[in-house]
C-alpha atoms as a PDB file:
ATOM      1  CA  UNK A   1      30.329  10.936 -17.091  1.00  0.00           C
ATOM      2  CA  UNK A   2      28.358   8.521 -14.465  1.00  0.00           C
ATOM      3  CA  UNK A   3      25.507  10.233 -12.608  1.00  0.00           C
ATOM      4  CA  UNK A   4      25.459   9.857  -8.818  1.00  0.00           C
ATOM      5  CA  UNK A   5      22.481   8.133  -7.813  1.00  0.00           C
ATOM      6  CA  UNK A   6      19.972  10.057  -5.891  1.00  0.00           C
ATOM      7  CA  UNK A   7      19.832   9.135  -2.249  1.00  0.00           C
ATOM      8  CA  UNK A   8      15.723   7.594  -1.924  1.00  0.00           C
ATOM      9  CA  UNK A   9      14.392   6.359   1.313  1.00  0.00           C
ATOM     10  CA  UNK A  10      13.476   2.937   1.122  1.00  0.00           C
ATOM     11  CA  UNK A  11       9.500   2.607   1.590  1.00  0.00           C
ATOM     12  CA  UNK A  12       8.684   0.685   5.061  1.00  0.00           C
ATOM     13  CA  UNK A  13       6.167  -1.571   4.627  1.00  0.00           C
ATOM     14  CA  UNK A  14       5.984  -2.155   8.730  1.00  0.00           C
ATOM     15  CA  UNK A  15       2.643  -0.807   9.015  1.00  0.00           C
ATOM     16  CA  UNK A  16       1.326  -2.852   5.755  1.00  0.00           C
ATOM     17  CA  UNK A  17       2.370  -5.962   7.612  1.00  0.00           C
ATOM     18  CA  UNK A  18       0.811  -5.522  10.318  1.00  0.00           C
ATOM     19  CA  UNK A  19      -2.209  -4.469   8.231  1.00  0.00           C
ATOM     20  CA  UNK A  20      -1.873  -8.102   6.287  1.00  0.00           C
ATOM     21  CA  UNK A  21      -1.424  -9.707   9.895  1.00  0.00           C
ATOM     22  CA  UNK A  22      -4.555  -8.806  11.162  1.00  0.00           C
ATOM     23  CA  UNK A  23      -6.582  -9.262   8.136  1.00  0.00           C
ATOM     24  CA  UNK A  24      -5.057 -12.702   8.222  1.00  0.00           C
ATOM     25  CA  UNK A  25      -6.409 -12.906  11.349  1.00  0.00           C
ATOM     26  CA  UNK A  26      -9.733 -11.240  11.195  1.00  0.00           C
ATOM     27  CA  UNK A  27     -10.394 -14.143   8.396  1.00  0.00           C
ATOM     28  CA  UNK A  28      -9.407 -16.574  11.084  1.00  0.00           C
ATOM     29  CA  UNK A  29      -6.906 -17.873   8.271  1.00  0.00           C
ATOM     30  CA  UNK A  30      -3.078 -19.525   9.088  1.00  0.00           C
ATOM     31  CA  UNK A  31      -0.440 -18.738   7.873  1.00  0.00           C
ATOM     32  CA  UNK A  32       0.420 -22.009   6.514  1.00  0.00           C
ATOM     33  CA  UNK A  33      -3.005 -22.245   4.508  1.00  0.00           C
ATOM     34  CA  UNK A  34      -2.268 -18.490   2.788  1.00  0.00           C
ATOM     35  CA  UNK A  35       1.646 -19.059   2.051  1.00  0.00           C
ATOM     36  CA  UNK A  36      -0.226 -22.541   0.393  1.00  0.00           C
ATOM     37  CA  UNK A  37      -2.459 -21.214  -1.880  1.00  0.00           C
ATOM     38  CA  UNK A  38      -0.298 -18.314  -2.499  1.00  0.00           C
ATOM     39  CA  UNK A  39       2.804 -20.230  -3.384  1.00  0.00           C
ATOM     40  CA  UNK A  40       5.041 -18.667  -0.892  1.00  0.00           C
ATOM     41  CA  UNK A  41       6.516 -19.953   2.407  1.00  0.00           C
ATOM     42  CA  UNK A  42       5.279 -19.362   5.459  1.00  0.00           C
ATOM     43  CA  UNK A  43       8.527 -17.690   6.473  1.00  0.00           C
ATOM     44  CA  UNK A  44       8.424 -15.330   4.082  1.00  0.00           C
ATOM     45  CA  UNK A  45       4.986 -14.421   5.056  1.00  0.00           C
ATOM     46  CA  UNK A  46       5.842 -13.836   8.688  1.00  0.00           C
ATOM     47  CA  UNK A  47       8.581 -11.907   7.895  1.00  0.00           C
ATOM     48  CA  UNK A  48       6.162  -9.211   5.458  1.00  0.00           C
ATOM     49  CA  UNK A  49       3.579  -9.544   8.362  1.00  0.00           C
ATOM     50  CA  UNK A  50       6.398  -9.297  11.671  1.00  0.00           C
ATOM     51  CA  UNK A  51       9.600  -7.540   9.836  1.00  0.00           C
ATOM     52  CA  UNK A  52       8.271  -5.331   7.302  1.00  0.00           C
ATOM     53  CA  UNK A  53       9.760  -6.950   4.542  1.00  0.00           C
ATOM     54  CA  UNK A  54       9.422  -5.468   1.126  1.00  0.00           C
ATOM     55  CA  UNK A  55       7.275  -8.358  -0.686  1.00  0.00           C
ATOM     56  CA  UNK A  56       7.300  -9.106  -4.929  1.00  0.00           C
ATOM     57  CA  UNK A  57       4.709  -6.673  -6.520  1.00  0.00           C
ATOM     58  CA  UNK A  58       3.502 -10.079  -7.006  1.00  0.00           C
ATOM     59  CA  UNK A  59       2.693 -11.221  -3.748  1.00  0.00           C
ATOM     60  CA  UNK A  60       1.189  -7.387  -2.370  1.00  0.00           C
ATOM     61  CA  UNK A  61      -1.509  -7.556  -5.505  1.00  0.00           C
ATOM     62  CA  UNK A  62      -2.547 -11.099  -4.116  1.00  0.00           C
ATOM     63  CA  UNK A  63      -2.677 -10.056  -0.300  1.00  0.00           C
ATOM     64  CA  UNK A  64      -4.542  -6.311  -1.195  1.00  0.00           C
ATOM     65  CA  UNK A  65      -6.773  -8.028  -3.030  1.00  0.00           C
ATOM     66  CA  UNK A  66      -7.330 -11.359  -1.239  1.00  0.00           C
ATOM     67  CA  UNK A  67      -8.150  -9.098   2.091  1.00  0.00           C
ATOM     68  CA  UNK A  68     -10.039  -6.111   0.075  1.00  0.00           C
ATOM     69  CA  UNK A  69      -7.112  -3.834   1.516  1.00  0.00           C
ATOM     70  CA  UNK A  70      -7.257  -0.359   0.550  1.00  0.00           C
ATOM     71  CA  UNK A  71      -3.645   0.016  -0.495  1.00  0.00           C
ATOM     72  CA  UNK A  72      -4.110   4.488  -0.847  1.00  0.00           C
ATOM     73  CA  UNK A  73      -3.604   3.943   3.170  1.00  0.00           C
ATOM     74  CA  UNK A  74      -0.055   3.610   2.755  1.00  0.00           C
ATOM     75  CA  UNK A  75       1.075   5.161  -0.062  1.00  0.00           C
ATOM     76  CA  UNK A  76      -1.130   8.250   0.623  1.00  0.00           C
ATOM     77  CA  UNK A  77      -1.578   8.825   4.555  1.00  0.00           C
ATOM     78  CA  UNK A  78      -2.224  12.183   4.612  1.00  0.00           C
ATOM     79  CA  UNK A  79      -5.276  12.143   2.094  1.00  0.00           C
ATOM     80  CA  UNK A  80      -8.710  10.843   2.289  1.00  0.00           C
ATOM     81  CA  UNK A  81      -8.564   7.784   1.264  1.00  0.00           C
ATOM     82  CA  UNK A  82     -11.015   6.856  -1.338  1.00  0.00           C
ATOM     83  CA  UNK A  83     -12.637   3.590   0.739  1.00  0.00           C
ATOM     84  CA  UNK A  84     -10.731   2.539   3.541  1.00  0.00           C
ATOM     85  CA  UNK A  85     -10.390  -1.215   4.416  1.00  0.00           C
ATOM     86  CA  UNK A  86     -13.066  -1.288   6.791  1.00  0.00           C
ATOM     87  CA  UNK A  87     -15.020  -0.230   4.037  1.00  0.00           C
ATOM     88  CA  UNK A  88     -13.861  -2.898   1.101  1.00  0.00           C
ATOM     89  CA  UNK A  89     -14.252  -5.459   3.657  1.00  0.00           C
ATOM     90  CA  UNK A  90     -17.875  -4.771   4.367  1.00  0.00           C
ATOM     91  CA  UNK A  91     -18.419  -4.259   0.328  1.00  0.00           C
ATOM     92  CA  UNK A  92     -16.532  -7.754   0.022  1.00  0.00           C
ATOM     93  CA  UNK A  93     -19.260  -8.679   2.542  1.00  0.00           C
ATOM     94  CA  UNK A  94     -22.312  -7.078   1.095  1.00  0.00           C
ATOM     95  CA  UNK A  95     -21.201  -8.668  -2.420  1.00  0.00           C
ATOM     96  CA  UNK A  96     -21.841 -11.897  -0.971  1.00  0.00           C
ATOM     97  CA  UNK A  97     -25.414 -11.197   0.933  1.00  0.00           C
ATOM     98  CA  UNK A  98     -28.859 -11.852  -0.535  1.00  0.00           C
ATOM     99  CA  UNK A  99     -31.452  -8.869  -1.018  1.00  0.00           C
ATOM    100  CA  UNK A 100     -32.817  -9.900   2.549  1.00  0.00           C
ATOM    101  CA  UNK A 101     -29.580  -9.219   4.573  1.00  0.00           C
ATOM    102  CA  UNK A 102     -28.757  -6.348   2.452  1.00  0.00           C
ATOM    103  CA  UNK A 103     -32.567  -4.897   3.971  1.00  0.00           C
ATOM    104  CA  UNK A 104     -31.197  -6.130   7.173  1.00  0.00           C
ATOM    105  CA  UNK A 105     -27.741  -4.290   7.107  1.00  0.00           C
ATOM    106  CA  UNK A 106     -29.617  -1.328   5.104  1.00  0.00           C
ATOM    107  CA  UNK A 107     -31.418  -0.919   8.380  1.00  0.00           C
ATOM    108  CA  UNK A 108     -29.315  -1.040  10.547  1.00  0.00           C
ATOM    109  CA  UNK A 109     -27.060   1.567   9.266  1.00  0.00           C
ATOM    110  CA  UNK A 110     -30.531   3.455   8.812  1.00  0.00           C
ATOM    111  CA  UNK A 111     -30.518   3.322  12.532  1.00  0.00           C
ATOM    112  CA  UNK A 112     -26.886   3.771  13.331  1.00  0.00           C
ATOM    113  CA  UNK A 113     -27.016   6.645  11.286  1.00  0.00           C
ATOM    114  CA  UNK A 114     -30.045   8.224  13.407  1.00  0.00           C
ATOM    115  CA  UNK A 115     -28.527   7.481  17.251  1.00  0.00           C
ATOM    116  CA  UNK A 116     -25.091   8.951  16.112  1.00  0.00           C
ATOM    117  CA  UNK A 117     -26.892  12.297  14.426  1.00  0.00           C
ATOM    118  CA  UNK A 118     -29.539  12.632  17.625  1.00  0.00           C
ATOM    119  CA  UNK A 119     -26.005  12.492  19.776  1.00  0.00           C
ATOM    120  CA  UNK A 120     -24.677  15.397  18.232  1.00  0.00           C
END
């Protein structure tokens, strides 16, 4: 007896494109120097960032994890997210400061903190 397969929506990955597409950006990186060092061509790369297209399980670990993208955003929309991407970027940024700029950010989210709570 052969089982019918179960009809399953394909996942889009539009909106994770245009997530790597901006990141891209953001790092002021082309697309020729990532599809480099990532072994790909740039074509494919333009068509995960442009069309959506599905890319290897490969090729999404190195682009979550070479733009600290918080991959829960897309699989789980509806749900807090544990950090968004905003916040592994910054974390990606704070791993990278020395104790003086982390007293420098420190404060400044001290004060961010106290305008935002003294508007509400």
């Amino acid at each position: 007896m052969k089982m019918a397969k179960r009809p399953v929506p394909l996942y889009d990955f539009k909106a994770f494109g245009a997530a790597i597409k901006a990141a891209r950006n953001e790092y002021g990186e082309s697309r020729k120097k990532v599809s480099d060092e990532l072994y790909i061509s740039p074509r494919y790369l333009a068509n995960i960032e442009n069309k959506g297209q599905q890319p290897s399980l490969q090729v999404f670990y190195d682009l979550v994890t070479r733009y600290h993208i918080s991959v829960d955003q897309f699989f789980f929309p509806n749900s807090n997210a544990e950090k968004s991407t905003g916040r592994r970027q910054l974390d990606a940024l704070l791993d990278g400061m020395s104790d003086k700029g982390i007293r420098i950010v420190t404060a400044t989210a001290r004060e961010i903190t106290e305008v935002e709570q003294a508007e509400d």
